[in-house]
C-alpha atoms as a PDB file:
ATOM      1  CA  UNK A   1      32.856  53.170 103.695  1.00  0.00           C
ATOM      2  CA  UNK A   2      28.979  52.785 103.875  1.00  0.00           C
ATOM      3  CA  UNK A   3      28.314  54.578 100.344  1.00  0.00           C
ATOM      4  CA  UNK A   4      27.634  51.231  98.663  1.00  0.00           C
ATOM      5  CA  UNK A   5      24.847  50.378 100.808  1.00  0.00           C
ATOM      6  CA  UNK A   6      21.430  51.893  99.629  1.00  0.00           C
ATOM      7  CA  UNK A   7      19.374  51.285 103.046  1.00  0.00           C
ATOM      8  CA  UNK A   8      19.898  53.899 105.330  1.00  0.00           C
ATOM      9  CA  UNK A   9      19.017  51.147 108.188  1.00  0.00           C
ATOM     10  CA  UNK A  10      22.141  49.197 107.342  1.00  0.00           C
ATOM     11  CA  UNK A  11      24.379  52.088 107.404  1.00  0.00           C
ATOM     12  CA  UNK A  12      22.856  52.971 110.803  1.00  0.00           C
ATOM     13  CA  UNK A  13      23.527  49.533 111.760  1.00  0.00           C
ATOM     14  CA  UNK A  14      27.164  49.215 110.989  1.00  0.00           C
ATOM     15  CA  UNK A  15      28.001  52.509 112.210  1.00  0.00           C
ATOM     16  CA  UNK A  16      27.019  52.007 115.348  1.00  0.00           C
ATOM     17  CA  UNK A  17      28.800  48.788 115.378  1.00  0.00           C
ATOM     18  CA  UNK A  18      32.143  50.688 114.752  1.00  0.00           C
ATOM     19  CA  UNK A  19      31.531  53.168 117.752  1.00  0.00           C
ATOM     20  CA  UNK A  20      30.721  50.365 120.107  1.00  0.00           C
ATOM     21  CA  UNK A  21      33.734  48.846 118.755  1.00  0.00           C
ATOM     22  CA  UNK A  22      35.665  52.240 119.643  1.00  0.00           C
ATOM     23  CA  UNK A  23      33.740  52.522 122.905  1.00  0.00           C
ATOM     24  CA  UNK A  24      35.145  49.319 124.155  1.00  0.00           C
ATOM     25  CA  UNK A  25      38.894  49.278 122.680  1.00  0.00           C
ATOM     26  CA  UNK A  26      39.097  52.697 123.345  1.00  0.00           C
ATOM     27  CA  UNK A  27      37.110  53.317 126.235  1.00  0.00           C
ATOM     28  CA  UNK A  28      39.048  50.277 127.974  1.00  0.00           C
ATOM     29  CA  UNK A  29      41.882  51.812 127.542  1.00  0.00           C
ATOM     30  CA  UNK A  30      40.794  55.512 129.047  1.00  0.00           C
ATOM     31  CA  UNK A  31      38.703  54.251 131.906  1.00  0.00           C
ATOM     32  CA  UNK A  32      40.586  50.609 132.632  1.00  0.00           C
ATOM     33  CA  UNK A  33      41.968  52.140 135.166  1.00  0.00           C
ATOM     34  CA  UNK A  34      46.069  50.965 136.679  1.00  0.00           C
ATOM     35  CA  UNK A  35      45.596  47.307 136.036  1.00  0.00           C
ATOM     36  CA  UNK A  36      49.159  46.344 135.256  1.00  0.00           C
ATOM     37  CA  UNK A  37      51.878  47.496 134.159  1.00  0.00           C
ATOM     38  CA  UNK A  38      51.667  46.318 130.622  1.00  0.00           C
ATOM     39  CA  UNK A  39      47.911  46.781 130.386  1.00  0.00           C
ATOM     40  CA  UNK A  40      44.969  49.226 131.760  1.00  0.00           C
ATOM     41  CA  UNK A  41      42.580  47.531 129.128  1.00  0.00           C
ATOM     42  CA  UNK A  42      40.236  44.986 131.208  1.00  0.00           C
ATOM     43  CA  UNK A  43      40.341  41.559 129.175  1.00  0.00           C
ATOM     44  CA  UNK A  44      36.357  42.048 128.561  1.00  0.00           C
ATOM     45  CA  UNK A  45      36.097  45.336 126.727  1.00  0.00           C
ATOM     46  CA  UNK A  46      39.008  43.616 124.372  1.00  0.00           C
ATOM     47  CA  UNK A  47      37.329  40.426 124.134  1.00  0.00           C
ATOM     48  CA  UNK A  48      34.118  42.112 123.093  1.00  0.00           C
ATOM     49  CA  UNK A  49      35.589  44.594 120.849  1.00  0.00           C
ATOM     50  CA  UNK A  50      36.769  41.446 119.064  1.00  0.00           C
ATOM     51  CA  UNK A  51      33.339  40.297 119.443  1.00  0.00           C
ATOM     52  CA  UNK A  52      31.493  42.956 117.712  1.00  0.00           C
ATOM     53  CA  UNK A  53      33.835  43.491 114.932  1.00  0.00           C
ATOM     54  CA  UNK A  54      32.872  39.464 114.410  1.00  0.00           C
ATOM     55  CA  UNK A  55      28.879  40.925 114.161  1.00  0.00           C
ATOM     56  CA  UNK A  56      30.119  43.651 112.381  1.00  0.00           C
ATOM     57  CA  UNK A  57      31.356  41.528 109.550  1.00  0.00           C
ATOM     58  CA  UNK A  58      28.672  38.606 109.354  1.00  0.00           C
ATOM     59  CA  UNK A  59      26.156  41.811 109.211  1.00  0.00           C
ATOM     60  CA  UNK A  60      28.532  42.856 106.276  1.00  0.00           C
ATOM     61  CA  UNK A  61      27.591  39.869 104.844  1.00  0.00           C
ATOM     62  CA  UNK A  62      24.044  39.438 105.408  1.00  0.00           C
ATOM     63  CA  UNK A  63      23.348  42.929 103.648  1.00  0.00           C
ATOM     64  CA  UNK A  64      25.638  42.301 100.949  1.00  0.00           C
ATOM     65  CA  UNK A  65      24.876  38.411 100.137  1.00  0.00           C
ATOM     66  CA  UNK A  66      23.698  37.270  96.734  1.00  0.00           C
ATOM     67  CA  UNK A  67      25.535  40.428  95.536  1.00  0.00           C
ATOM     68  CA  UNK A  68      29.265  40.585  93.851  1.00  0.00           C
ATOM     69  CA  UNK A  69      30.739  41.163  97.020  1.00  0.00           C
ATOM     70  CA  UNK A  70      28.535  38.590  99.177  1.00  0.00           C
ATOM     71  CA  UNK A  71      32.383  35.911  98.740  1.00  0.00           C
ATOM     72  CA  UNK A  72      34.424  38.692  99.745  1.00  0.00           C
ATOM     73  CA  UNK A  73      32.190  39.111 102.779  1.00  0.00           C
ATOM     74  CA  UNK A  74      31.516  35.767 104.075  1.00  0.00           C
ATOM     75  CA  UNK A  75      35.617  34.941 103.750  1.00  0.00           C
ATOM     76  CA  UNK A  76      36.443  38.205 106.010  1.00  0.00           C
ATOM     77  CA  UNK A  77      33.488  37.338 108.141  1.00  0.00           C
ATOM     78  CA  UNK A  78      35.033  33.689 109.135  1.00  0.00           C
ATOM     79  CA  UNK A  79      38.552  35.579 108.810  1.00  0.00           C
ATOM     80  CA  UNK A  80      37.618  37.686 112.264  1.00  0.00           C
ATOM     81  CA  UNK A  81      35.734  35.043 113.616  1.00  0.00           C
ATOM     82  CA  UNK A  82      39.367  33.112 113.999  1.00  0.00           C
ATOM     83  CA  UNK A  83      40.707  36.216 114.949  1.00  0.00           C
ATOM     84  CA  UNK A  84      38.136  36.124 118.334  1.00  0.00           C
ATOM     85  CA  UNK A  85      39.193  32.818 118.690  1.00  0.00           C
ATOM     86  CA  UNK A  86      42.420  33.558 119.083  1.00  0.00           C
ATOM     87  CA  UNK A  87      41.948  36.070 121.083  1.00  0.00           C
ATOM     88  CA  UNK A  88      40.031  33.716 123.327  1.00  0.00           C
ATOM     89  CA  UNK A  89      42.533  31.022 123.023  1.00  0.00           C
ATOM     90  CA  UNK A  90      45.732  33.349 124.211  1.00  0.00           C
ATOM     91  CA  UNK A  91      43.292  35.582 126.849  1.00  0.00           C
ATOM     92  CA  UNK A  92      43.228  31.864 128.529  1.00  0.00           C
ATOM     93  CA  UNK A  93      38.936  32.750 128.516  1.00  0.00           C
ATOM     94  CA  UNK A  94      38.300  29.034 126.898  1.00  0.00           C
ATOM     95  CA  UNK A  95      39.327  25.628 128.629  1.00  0.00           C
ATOM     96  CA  UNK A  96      42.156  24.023 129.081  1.00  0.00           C
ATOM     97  CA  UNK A  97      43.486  27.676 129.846  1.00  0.00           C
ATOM     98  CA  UNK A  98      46.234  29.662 127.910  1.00  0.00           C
ATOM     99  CA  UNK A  99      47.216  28.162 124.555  1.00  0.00           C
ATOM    100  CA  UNK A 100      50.096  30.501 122.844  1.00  0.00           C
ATOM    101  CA  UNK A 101      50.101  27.674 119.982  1.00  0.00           C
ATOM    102  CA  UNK A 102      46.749  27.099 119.185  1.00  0.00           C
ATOM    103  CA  UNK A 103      45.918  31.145 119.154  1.00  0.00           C
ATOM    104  CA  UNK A 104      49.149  31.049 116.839  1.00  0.00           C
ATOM    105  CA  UNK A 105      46.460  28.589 114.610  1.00  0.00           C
ATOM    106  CA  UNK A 106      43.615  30.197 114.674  1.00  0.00           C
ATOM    107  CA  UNK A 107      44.809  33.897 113.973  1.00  0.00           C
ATOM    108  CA  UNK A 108      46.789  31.868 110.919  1.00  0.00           C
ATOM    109  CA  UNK A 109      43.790  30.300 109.912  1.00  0.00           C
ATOM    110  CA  UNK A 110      42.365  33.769 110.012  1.00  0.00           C
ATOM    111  CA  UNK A 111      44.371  34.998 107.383  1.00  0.00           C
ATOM    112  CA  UNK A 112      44.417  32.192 105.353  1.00  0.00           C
ATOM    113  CA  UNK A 113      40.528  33.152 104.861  1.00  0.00           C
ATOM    114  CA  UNK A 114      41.895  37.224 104.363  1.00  0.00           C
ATOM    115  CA  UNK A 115      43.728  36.479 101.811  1.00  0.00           C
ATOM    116  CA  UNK A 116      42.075  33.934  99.915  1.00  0.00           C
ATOM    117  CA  UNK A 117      39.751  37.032  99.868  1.00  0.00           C
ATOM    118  CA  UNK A 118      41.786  39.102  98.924  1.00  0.00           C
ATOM    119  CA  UNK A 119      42.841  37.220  95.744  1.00  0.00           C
ATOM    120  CA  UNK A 120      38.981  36.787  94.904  1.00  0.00           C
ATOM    121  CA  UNK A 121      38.255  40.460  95.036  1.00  0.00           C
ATOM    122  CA  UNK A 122      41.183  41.054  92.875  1.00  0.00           C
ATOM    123  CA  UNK A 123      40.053  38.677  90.388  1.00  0.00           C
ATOM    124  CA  UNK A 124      36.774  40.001  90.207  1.00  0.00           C
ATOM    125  CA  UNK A 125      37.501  43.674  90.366  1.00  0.00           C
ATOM    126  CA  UNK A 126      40.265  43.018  87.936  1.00  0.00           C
ATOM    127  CA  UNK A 127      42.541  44.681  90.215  1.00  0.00           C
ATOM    128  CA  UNK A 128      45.823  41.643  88.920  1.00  0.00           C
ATOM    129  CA  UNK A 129      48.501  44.313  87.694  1.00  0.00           C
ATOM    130  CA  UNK A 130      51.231  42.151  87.930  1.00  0.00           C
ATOM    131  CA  UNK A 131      53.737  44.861  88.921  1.00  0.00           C
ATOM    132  CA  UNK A 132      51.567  46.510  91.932  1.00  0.00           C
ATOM    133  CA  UNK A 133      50.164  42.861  92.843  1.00  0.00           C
ATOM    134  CA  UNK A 134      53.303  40.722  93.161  1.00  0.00           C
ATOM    135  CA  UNK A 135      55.963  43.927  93.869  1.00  0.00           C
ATOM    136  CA  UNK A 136      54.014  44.660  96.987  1.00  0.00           C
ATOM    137  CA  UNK A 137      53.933  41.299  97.974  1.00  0.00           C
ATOM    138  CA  UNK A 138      57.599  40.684  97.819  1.00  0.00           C
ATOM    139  CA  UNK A 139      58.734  43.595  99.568  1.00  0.00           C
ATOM    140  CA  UNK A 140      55.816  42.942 102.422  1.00  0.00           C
ATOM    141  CA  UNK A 141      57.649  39.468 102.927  1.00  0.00           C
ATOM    142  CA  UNK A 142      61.117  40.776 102.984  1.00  0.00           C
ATOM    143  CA  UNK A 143      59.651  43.222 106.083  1.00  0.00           C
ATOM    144  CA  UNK A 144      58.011  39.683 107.606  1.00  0.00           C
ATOM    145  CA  UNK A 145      61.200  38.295 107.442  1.00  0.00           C
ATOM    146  CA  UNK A 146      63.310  40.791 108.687  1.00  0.00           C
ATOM    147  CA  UNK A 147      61.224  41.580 111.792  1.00  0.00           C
ATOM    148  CA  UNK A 148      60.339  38.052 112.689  1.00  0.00           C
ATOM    149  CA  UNK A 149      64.225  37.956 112.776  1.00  0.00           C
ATOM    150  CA  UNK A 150      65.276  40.841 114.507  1.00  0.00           C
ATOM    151  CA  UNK A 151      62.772  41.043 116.983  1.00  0.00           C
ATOM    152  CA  UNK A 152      61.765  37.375 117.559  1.00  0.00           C
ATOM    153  CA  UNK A 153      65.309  35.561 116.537  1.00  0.00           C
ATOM    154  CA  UNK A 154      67.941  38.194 117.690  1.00  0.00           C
ATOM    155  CA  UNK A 155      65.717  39.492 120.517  1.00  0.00           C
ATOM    156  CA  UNK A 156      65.753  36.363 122.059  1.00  0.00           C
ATOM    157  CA  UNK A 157      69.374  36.151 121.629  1.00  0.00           C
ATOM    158  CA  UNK A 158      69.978  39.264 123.110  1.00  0.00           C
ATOM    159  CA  UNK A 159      67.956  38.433 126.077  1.00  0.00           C
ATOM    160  CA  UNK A 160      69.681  35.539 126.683  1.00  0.00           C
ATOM    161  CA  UNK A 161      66.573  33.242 125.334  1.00  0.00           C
ATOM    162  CA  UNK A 162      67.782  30.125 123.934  1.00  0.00           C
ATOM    163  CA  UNK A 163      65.136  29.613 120.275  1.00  0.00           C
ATOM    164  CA  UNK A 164      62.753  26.702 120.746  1.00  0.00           C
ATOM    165  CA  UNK A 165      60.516  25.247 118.432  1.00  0.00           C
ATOM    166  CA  UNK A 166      57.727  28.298 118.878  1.00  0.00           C
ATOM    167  CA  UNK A 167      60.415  30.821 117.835  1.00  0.00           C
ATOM    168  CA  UNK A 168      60.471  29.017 114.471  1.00  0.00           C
ATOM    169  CA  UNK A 169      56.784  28.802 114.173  1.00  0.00           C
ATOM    170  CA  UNK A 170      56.946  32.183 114.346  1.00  0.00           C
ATOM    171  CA  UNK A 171      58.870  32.866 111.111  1.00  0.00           C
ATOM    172  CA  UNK A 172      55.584  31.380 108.740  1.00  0.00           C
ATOM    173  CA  UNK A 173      53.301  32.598 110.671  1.00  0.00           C
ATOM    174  CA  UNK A 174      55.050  36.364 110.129  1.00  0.00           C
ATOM    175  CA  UNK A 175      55.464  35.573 106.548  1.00  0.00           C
ATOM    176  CA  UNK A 176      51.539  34.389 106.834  1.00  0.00           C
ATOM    177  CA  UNK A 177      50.663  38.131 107.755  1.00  0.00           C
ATOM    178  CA  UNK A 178      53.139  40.028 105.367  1.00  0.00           C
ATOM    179  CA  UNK A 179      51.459  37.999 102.699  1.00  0.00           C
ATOM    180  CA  UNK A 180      47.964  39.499 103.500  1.00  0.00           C
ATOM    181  CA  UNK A 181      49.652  43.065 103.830  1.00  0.00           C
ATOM    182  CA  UNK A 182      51.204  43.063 100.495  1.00  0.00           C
ATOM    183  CA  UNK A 183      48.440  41.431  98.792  1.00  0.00           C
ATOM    184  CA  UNK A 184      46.261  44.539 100.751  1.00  0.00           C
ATOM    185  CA  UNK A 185      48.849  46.666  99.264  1.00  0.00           C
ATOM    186  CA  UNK A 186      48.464  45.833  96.214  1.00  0.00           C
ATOM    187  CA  UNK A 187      44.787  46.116  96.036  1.00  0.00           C
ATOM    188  CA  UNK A 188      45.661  49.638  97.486  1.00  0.00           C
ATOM    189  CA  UNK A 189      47.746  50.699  94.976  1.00  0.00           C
ATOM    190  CA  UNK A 190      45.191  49.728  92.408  1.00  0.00           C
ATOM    191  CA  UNK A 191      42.401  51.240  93.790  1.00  0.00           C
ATOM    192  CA  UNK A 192      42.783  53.971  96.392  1.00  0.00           C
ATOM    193  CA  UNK A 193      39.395  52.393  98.124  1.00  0.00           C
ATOM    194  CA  UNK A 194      41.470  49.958  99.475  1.00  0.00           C
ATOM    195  CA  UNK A 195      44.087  52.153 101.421  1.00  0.00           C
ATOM    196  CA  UNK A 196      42.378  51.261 104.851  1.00  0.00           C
ATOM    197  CA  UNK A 197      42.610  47.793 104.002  1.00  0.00           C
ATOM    198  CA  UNK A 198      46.169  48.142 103.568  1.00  0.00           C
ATOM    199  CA  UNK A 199      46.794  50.096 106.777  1.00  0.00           C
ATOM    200  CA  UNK A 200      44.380  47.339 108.839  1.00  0.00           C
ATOM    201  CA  UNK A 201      46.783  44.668 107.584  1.00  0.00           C
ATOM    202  CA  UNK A 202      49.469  46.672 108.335  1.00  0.00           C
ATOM    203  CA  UNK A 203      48.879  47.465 111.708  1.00  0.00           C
ATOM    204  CA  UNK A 204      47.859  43.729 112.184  1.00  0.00           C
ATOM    205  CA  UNK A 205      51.633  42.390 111.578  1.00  0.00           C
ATOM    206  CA  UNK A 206      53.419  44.947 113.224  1.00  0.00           C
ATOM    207  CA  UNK A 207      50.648  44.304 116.873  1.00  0.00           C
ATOM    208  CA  UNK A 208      51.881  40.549 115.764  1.00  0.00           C
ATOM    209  CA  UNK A 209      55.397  41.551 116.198  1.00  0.00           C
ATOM    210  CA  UNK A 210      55.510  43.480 119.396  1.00  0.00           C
ATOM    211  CA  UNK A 211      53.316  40.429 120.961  1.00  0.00           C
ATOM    212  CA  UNK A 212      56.113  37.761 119.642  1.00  0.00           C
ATOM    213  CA  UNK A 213      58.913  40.318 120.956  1.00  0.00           C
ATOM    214  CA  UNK A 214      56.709  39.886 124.123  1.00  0.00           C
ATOM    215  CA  UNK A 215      55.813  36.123 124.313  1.00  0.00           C
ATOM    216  CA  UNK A 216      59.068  34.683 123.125  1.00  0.00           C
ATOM    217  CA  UNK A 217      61.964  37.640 123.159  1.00  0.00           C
ATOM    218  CA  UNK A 218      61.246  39.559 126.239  1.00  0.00           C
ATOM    219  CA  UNK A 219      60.272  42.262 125.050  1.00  0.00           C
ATOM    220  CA  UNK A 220      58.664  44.385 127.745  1.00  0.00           C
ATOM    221  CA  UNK A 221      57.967  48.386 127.618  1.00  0.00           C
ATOM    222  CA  UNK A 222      55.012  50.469 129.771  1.00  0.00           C
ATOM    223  CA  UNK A 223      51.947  49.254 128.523  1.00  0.00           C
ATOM    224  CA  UNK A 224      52.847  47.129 125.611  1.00  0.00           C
ATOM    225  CA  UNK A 225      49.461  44.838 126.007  1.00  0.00           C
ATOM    226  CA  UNK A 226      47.494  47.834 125.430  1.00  0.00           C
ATOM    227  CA  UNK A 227      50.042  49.039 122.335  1.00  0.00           C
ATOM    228  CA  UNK A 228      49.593  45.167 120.914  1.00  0.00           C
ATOM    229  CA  UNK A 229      45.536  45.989 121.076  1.00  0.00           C
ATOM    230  CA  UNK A 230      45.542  49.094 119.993  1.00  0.00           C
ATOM    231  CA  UNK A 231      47.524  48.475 116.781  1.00  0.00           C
ATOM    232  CA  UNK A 232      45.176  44.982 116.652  1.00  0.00           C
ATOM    233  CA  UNK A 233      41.504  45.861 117.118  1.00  0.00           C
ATOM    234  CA  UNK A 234      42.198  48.578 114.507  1.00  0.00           C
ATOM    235  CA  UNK A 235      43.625  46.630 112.099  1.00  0.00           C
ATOM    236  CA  UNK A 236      40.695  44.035 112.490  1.00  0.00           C
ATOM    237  CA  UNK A 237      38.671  47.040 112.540  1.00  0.00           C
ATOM    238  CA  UNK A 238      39.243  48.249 108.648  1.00  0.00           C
ATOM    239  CA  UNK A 239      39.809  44.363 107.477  1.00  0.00           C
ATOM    240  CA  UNK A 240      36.142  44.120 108.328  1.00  0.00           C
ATOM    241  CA  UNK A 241      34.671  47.534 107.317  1.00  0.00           C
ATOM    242  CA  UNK A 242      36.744  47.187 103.845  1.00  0.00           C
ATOM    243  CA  UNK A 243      33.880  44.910 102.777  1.00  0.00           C
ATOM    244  CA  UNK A 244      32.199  48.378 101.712  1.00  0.00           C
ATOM    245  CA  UNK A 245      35.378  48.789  99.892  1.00  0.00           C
ATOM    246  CA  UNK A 246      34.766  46.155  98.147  1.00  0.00           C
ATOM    247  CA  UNK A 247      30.743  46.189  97.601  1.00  0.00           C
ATOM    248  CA  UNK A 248      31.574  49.784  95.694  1.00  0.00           C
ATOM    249  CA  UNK A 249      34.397  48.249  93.458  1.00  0.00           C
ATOM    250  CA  UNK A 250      32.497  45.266  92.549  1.00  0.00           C
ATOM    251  CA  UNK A 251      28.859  47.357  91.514  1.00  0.00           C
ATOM    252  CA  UNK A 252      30.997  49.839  90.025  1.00  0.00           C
ATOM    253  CA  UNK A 253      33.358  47.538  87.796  1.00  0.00           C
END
């Protein structure tokens, strides 16, 4: 993960980034105490988790700019930065209060930067198999679909939810994040490097999932906020930190 860098000071640096990262998600779990029901995590150990991975990946950038990777960087960098805002934006933390549709944006947004990454590193690495590339995105976007529609479309009917507008926002923005897991995929399947990249994005859709099952289905289980984080911050987690994946492709290709 931190090979490519050649400062031992920036390794340092990032490192400890990731276990204050794991401090807070996972500390906030351990230590949050009862809270509710569906949550022990306080809202500002997730809030700053989010926060550092968002220093985490500008620091990324600032120690690999002017270099191959310095594009992939920068795009992942903004990437998370939407991702805090979202959190922000659906924690109700910013004002005007709770907004489940402009979170839905800015986590979109997000990935719109991820995966025009994404296609960028490929180019450059040379990592554009067709077969790997475009295979794993199809079958990522056949899993989108079918779990935006059995846990957002028939969980709602099964829970006596009539579908509203949101529900169908839903389906793109699903499709939004199996696109940046299959295009992870097939990065992994090219280069084993980018396994973790492919798990982060992952993990990312299927926390996406049990929060729409939540928000718009009903969905409700023993401490499904702190499941929805702690498939989340994770995923976010190696997004970020796959920057190094990409800094030892790139000086190695």
């Amino acid at each position: 993960m931190f090979s490519a860098l050649s400062i031992p000071s920036q390794r340092y640096w990032l490192l400890g980034l990731l276990v204050l990262w794991a401090v807070l998600l996972f500390g906030g779990f351990l230590f949050g105490g009862a809270g509710e029901a569906s949550r022990r995590m306080p809202t500002w150990t997730r809030m700053a988790s989010s926060a550092t991975l968002v220093v985490a990946a500008f620091s990324w950038y600032a120690f690999a700019r002017g270099g191959p990777a310095g594009s992939y960087a920068l795009l992942v960098a903004v990437g998370m930065t939407f991702g805090l805002l979202g959190d922000l934006l659906l924690a109700g933390l910013l004002p005007g209060g709770r907004n489940v549709i402009a979170g839905i944006a800015a986590f979109g947004i997000g990935h719109v930067f991820y995966i025009t990454a994404m296609l960028r590193l490929a180019t450059a690495a040379g990592l554009i198999n067709p077969g790997p590339r475009w295979g794993a995105l199809a079958v990522w976007l056949l899993v989108g679909l079918v779990g935006w529609y059995v846990v957002v479309w028939r969980g709602a009917a099964g829970a006596g939810i009539a579908p509203t507008i949101v529900h169908w926002i839903a389906l793109p923005y699903a499709l939004l994040l199996a696109a940046t897991a299959g295009l992870a995929t097939g990065l992994a399947l090219q280069d084993s490097r980018f396994i973790p990249l492919a798990l982060g994005a992952a993990l990312f859709l299927l926390s996406d999932l049990i929060l729409a099952g939540e928000m718009f289905s009903g969905l409700s289980f023993r401490l499904i906020g702190d499941v929805i984080w702690l498939t989340y911050g994770p995923g976010q987690m190696l997004i970020v930190y796959s920057i190094g994946a990409a800094l030892a492709r790139l000086l190695r290709s």
